[in-house]
N, C-alpha and C. Protein backbone atom coordinates (compact mmCIF):
# COMPACT_ATOMS: atom_id res chain seq x y z
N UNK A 1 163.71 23.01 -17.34
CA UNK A 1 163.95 22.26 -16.12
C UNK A 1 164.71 20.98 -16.46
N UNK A 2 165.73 20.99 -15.59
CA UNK A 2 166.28 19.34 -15.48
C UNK A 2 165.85 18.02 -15.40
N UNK A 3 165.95 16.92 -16.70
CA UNK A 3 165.17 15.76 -15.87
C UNK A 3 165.92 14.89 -15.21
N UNK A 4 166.81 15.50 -14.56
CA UNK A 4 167.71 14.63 -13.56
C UNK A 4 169.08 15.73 -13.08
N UNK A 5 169.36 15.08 -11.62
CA UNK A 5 170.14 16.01 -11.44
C UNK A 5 171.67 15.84 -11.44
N UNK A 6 172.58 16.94 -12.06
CA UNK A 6 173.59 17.03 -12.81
C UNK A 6 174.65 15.68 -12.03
N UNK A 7 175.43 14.96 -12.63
CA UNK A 7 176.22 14.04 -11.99
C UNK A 7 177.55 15.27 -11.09
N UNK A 8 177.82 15.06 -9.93
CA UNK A 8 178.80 15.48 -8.84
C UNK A 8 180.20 15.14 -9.80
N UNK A 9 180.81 15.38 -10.24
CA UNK A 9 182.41 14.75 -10.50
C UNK A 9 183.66 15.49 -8.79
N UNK A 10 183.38 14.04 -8.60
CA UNK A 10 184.25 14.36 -7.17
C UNK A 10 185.88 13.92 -7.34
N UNK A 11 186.21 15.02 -7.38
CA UNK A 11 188.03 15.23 -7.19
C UNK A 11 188.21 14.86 -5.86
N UNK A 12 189.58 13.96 -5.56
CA UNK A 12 190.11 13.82 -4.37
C UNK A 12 191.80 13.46 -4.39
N UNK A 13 192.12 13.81 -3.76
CA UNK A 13 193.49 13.23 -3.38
C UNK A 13 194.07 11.26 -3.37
N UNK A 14 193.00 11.05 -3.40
CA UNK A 14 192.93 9.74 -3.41
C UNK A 14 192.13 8.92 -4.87
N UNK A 15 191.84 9.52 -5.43
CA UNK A 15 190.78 9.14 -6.72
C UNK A 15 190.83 7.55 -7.59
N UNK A 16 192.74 7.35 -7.78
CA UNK A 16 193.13 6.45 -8.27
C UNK A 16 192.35 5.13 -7.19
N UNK A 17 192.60 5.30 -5.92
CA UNK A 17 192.05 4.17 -4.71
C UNK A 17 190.95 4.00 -4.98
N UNK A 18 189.86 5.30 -5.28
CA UNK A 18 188.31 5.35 -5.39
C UNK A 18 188.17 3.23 -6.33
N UNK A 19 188.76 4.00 -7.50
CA UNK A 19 188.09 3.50 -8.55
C UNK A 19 188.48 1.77 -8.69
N UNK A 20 189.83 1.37 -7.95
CA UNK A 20 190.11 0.39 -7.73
C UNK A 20 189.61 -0.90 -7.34
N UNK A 21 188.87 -0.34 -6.24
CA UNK A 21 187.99 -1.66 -5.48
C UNK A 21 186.62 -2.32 -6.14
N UNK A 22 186.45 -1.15 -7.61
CA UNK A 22 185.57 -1.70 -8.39
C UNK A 22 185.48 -1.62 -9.59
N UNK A 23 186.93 -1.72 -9.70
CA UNK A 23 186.95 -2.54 -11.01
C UNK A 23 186.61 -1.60 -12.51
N UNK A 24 185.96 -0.87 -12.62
CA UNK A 24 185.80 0.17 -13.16
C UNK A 24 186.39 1.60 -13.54
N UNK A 25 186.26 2.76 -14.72
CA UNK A 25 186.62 3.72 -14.56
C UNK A 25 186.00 4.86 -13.47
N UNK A 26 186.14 5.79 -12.64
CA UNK A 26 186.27 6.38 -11.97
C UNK A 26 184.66 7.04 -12.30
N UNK A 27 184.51 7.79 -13.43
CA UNK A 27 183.65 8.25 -14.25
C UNK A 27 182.12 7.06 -13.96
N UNK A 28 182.45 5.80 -14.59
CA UNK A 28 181.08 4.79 -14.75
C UNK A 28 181.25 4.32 -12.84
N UNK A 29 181.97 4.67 -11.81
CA UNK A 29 181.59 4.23 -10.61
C UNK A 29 180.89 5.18 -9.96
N UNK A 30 181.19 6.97 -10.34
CA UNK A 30 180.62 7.98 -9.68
C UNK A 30 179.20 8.33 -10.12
N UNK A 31 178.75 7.82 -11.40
CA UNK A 31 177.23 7.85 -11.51
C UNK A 31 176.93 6.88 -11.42
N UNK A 32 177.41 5.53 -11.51
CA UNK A 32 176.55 4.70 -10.66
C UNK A 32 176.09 4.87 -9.21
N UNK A 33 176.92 5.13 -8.29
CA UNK A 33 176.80 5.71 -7.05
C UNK A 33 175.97 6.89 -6.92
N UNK A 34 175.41 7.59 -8.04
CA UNK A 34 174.44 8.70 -8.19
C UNK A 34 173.56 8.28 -8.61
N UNK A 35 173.21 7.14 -8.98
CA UNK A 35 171.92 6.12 -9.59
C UNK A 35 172.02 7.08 -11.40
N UNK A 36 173.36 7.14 -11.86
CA UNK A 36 173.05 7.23 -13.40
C UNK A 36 173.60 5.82 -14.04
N UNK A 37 173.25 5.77 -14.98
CA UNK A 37 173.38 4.72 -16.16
C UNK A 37 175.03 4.97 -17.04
N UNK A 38 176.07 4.86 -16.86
CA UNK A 38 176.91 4.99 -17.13
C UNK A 38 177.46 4.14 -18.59
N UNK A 39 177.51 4.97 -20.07
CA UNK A 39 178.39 3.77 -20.98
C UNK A 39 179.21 5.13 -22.30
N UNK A 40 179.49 4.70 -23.15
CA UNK A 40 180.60 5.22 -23.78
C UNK A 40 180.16 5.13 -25.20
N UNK A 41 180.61 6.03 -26.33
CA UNK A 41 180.89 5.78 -27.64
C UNK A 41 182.31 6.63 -27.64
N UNK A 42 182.98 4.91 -28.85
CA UNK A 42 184.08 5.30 -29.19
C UNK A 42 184.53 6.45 -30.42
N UNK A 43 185.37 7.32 -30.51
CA UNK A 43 185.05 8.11 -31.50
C UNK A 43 186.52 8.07 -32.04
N UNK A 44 187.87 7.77 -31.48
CA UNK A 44 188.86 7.45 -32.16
C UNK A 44 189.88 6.83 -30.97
N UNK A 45 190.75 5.68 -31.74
CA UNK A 45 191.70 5.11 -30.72
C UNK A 45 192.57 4.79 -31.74
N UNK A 46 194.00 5.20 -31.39
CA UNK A 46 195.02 4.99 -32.23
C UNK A 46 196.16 6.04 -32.38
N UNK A 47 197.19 5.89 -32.86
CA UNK A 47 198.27 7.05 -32.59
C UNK A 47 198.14 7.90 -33.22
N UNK A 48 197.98 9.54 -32.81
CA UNK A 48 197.73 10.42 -33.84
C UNK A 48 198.75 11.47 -32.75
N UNK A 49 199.32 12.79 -33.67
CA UNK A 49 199.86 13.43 -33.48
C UNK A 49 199.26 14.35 -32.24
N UNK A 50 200.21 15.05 -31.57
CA UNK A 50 199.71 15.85 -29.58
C UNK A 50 199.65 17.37 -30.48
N UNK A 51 198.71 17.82 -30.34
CA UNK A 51 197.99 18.95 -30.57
C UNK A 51 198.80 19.72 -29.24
N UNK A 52 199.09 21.25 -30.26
CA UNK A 52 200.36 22.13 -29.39
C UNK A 52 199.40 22.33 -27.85
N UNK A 53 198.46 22.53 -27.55
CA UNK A 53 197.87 22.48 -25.74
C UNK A 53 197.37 21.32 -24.60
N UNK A 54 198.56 19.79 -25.86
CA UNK A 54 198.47 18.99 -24.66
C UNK A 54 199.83 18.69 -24.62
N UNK A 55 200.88 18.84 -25.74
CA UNK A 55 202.35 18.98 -25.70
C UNK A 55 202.94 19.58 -23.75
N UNK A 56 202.73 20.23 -24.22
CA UNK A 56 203.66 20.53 -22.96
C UNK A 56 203.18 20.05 -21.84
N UNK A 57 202.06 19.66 -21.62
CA UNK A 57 201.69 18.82 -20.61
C UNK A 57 202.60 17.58 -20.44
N UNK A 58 202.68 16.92 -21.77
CA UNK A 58 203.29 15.79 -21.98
C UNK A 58 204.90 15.56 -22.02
N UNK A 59 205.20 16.97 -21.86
CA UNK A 59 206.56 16.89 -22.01
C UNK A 59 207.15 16.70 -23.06
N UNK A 60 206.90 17.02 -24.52
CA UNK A 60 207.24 16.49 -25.79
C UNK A 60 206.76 18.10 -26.80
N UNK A 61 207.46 17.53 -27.79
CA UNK A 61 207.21 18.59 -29.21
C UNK A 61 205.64 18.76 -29.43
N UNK A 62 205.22 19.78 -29.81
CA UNK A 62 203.72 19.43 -30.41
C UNK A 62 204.02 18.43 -32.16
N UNK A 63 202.98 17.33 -32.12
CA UNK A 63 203.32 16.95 -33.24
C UNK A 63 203.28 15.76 -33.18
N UNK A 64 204.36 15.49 -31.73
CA UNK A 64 204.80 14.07 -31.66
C UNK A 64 203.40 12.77 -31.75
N UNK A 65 204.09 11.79 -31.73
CA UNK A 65 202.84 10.76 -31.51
C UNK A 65 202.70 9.95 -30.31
N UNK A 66 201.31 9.73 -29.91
CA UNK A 66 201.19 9.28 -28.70
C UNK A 66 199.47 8.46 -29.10
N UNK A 67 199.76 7.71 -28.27
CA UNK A 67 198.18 7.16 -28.33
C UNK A 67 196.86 7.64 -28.01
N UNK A 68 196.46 7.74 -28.79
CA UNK A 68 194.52 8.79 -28.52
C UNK A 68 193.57 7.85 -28.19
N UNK A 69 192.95 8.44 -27.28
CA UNK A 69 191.51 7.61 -26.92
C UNK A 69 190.94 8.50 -27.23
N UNK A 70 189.52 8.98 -28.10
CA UNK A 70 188.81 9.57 -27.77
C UNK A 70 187.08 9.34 -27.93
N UNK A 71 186.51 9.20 -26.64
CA UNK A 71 184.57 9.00 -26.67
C UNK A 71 184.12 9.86 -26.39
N UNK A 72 183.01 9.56 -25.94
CA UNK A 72 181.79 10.73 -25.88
C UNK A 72 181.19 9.77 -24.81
N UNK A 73 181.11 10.07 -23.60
CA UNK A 73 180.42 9.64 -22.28
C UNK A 73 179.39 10.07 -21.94
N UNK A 74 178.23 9.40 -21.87
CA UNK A 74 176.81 9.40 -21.58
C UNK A 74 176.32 8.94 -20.43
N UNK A 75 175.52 9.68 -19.58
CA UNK A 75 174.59 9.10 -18.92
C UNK A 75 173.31 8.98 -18.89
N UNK A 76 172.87 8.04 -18.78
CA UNK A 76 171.52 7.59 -19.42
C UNK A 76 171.15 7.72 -20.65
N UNK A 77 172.09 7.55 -21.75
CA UNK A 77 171.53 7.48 -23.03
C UNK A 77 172.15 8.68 -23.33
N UNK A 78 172.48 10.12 -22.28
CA UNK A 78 172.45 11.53 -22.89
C UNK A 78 174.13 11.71 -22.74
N UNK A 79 174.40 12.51 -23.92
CA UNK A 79 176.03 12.63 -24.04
C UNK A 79 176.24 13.96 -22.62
N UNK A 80 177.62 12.93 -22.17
CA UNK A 80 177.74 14.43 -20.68
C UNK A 80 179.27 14.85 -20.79
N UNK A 81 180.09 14.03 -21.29
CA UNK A 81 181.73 14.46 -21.69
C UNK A 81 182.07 14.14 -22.80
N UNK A 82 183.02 14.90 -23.23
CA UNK A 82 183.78 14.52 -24.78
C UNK A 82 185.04 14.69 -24.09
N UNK A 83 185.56 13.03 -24.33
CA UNK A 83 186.67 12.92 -23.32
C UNK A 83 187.71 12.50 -24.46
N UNK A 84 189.13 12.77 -24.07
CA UNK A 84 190.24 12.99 -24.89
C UNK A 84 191.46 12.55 -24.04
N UNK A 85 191.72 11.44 -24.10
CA UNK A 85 193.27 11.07 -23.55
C UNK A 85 194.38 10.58 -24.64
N UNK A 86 195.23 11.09 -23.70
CA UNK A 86 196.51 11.06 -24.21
C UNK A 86 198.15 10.21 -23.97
N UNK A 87 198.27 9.18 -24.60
CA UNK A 87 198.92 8.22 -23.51
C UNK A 87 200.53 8.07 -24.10
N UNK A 88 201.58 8.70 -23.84
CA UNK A 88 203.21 8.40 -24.21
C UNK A 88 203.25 6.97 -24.50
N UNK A 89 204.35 7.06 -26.09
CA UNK A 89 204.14 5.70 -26.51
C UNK A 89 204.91 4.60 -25.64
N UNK A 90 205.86 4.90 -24.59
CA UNK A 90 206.47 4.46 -23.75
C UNK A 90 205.55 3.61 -22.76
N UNK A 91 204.62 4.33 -22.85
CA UNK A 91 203.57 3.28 -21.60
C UNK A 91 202.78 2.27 -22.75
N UNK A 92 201.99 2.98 -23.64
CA UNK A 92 201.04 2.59 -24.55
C UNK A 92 201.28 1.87 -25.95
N UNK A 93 202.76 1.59 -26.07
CA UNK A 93 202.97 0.83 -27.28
C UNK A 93 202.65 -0.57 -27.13
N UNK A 94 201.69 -1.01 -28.13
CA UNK A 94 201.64 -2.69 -27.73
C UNK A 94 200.79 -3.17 -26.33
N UNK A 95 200.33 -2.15 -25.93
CA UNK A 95 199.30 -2.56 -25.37
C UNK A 95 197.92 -2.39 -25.44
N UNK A 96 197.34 -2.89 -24.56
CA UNK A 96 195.40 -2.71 -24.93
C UNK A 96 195.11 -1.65 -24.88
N UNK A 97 195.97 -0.05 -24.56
CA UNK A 97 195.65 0.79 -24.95
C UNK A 97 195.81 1.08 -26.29
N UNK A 98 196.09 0.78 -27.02
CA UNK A 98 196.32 1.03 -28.43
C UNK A 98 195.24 0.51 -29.39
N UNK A 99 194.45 -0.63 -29.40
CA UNK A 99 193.24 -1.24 -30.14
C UNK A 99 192.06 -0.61 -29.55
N UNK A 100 191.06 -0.61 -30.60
CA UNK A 100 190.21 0.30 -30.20
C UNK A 100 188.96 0.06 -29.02
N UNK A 101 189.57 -1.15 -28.58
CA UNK A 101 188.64 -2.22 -27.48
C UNK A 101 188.06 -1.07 -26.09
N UNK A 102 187.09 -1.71 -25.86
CA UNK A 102 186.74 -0.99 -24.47
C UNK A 102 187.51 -1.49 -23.69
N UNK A 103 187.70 -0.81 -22.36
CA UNK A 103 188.53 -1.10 -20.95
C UNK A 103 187.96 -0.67 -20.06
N UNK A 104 187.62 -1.73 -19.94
CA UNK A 104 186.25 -2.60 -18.93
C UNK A 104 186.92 -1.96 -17.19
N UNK A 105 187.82 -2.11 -16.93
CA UNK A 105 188.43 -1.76 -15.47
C UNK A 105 188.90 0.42 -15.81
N UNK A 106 189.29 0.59 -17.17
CA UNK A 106 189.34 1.55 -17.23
C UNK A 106 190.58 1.99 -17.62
N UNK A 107 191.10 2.73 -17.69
CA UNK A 107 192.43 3.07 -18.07
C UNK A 107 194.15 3.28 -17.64
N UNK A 108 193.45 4.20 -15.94
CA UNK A 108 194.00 4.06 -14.71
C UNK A 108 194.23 2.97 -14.62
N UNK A 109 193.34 2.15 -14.11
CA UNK A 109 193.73 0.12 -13.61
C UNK A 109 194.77 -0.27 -14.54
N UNK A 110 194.52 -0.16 -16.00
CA UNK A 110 195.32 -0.95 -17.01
C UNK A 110 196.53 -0.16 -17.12
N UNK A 111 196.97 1.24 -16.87
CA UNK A 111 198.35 1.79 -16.72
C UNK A 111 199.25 1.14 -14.86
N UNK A 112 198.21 0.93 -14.19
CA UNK A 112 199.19 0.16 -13.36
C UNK A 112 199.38 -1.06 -13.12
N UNK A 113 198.34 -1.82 -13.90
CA UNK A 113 198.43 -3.38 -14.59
C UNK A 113 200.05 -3.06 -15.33
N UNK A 114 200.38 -2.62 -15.64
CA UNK A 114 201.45 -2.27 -17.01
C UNK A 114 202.60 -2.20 -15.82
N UNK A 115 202.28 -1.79 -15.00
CA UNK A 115 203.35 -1.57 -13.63
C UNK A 115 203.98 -0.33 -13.54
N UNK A 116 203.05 1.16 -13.83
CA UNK A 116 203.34 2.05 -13.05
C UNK A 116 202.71 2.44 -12.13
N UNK A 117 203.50 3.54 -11.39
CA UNK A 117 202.49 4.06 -9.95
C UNK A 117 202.23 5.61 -10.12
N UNK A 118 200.74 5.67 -10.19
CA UNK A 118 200.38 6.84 -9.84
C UNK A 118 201.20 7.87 -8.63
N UNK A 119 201.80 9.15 -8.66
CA UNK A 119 202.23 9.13 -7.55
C UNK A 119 201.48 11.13 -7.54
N UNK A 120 201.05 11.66 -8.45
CA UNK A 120 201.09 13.04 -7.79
C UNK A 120 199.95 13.49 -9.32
N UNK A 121 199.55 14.58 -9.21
CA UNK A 121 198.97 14.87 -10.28
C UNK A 121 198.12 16.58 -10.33
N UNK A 122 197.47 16.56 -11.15
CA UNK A 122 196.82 18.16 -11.60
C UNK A 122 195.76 17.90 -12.45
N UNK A 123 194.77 18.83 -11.62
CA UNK A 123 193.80 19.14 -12.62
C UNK A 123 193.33 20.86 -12.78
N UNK A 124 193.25 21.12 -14.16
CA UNK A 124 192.87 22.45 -14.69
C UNK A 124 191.66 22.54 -15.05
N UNK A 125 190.76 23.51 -14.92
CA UNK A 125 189.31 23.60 -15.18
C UNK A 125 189.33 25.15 -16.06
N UNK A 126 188.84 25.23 -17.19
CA UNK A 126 188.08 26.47 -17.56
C UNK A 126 186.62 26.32 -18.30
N UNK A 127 185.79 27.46 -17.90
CA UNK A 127 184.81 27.00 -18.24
C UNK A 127 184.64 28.45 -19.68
N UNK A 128 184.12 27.82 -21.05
CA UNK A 128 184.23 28.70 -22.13
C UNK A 128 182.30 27.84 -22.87
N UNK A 129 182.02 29.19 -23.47
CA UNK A 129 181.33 28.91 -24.45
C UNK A 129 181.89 27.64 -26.08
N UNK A 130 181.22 27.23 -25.87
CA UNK A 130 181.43 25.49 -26.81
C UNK A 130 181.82 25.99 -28.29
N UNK A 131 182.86 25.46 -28.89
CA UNK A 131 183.11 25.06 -30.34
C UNK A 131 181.81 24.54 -30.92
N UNK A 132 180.99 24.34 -32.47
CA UNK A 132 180.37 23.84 -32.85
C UNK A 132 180.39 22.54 -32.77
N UNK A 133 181.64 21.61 -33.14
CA UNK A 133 181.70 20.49 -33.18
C UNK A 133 181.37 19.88 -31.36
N UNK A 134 181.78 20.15 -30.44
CA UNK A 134 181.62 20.31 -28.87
C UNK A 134 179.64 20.33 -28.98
N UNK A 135 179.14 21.41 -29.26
CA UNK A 135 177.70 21.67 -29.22
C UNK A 135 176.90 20.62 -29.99
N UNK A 136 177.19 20.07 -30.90
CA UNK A 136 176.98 19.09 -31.83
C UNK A 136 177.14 17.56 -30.60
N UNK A 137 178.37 17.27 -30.78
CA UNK A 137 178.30 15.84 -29.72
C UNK A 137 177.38 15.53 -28.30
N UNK A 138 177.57 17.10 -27.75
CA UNK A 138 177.26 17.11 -26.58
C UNK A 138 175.87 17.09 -26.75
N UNK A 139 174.92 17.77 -27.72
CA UNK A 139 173.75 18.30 -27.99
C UNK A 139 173.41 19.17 -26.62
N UNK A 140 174.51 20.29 -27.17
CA UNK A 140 173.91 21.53 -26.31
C UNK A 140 172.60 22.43 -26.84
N UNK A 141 171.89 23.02 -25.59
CA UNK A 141 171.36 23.71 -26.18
C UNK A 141 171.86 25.22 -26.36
N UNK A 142 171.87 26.29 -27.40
CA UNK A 142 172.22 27.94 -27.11
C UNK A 142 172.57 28.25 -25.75
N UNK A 143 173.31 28.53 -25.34
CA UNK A 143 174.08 29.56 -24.68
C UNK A 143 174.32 28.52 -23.52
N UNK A 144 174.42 27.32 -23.36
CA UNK A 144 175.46 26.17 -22.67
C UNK A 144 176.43 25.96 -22.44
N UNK A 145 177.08 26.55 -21.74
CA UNK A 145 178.58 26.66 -21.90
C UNK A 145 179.07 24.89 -21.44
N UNK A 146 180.88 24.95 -21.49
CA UNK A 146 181.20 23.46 -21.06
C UNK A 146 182.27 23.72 -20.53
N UNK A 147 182.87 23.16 -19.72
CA UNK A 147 184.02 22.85 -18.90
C UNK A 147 184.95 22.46 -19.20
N UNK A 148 186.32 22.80 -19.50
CA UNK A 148 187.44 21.97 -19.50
C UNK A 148 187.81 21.92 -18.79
N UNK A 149 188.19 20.53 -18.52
CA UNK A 149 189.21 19.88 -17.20
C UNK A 149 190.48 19.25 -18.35
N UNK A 150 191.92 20.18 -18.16
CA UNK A 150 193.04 19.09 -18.15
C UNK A 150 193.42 18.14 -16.46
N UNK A 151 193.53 17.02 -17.02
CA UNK A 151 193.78 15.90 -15.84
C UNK A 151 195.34 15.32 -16.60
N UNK A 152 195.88 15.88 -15.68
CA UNK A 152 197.44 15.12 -15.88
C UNK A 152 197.87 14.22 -14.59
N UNK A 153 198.32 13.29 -14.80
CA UNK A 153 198.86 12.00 -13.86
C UNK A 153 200.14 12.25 -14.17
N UNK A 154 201.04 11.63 -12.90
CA UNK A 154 202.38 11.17 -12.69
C UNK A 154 202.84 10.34 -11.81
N UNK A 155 204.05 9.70 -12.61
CA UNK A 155 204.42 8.56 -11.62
C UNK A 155 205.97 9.34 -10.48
N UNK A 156 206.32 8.41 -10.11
CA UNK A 156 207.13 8.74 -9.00
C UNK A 156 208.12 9.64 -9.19
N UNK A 157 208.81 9.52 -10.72
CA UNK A 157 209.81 10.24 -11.49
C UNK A 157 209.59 11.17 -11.69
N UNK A 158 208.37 11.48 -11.57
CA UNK A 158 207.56 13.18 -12.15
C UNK A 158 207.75 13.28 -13.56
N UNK A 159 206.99 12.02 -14.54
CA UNK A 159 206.67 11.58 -15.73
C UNK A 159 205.62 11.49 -15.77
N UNK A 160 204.87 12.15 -16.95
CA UNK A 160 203.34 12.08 -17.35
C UNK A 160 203.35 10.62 -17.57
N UNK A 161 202.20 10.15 -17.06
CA UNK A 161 201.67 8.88 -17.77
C UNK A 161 200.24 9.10 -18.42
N UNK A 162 199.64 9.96 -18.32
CA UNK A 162 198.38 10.11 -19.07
C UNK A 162 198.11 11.94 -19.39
N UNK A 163 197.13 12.21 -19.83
CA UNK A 163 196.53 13.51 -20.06
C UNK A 163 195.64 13.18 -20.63
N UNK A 164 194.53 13.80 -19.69
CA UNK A 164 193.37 13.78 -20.39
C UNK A 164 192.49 15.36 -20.68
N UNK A 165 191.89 15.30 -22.16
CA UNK A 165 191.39 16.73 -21.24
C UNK A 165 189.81 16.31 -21.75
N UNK A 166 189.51 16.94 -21.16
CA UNK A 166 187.75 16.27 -20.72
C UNK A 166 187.03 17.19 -20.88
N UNK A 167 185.49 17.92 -21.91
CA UNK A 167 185.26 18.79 -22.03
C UNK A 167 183.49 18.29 -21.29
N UNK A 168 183.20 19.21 -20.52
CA UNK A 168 182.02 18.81 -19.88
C UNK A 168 180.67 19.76 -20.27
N UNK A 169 179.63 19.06 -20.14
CA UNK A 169 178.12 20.06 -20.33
C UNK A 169 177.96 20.66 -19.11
N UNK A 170 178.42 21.84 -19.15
CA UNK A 170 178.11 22.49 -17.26
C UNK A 170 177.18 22.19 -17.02
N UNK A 171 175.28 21.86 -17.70
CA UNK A 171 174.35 21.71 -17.27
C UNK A 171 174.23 20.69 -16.73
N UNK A 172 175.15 19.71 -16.64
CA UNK A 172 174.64 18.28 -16.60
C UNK A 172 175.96 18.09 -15.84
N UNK A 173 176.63 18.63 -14.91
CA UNK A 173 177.69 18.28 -14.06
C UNK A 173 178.18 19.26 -13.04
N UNK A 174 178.43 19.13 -11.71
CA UNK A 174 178.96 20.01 -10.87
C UNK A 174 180.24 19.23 -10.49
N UNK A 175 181.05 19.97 -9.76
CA UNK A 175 182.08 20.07 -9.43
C UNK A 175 182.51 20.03 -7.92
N UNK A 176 182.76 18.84 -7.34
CA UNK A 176 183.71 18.60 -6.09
C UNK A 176 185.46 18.37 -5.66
N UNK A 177 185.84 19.10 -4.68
CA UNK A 177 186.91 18.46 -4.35
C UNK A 177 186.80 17.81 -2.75
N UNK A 178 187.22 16.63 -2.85
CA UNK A 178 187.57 16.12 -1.39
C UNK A 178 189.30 16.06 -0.18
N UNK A 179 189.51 16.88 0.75
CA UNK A 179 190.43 16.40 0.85
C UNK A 179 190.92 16.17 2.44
N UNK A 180 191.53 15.67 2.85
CA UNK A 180 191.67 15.33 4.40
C UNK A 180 193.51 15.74 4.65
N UNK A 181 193.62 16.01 5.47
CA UNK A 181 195.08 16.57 6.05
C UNK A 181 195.89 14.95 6.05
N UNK A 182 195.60 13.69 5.69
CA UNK A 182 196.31 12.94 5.35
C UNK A 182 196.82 12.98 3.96
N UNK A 183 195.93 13.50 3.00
CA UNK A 183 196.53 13.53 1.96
C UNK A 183 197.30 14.94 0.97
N UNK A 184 197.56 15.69 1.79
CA UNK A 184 198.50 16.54 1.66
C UNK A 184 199.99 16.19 1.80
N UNK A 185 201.02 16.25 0.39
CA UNK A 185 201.67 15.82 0.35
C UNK A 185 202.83 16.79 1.30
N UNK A 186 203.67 16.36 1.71
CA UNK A 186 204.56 17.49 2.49
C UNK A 186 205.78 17.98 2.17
């Protein structure tokens, strides 16, 4: 049995707006708003080469270099994502994405602090039985499967500015989309 129930990750057409008015990443505002305890361990930040299944997301060679974030997101103490972004050195050179500092408003906020605009985007979901290293961070138990979500952003040009791919504990997360006939693009 569950001792708490799985955090909602709510997709919307609007998501970037969500997270704005408070200052925060998107992630630490949606379980707060679920009464979870939202915080992070860092596990690598710094430029390392795009592994060939986020390349083409990115528009680039596999190989190339780009800036890595990567933690392990917990709620309440318990690991719930092993999250992996990916940032073109064009946005991310020389900035606070690059040191291994937390970002307190989040990542989103600080790419349009930088002065781009979110303008369109994608997200991919498959759900697979876990890698060891995945079962290990997450502390799955046997036969737990996890979620991948690729999350790709773009600005107006139809240029990646981020990729993330986000591997989730299905036990400990469900899945929403929100959307209203205003935000269908035409």
């Amino acid at each position: 049995m569950r001792s708490r129930p799985p955090l909602r990750r709510i997709s919307a057409a609007r998501r970037h707006a969500i997270h704005r008015s408070a200052g925060k990443p998107i992630f630490d505002v949606q379980a707060i708003e679920q009464g979870q305890v939202p915080s992070r361990e860092i596990l690598f930040v710094g430029k390392g080469s795009i592994p060939a299944h986020c390349a083409a997301w990115l528009r680039v060679a596999p190989g190339e270099e780009a800036v890595v974030r990567r933690r392990l997101q917990l709620l309440d103490g318990v690991p719930a994502v092993l999250s992996t972004s990916y940032y073109p050195l064009w946005i991310a050179s020389g900035t606070r994405l690059e040191p291994p500092d937390a970002l307190p408003e989040g990542p989103d906020e600080l790419i349009e602090k930088l002065g781009h605009r979110f303008s369109h985007g994608i997200e991919v979901f498959r759900a697979e039985m876990p890698v060891p290293e995945e079962a290990r961070l997450l502390r799955l138990r046997p036969g737990i499967p996890v979620v991948h979500m690729w999350d790709v952003d773009y600005d107006e040009q139809d240029r990646p500015l981020q990729v993330a791919h986000d591997i989730y504990a299905a036990d400990r997360h469900e899945f929403s989309y929100e959307w209203n006939e205003d935000d269908i693009r035409r």
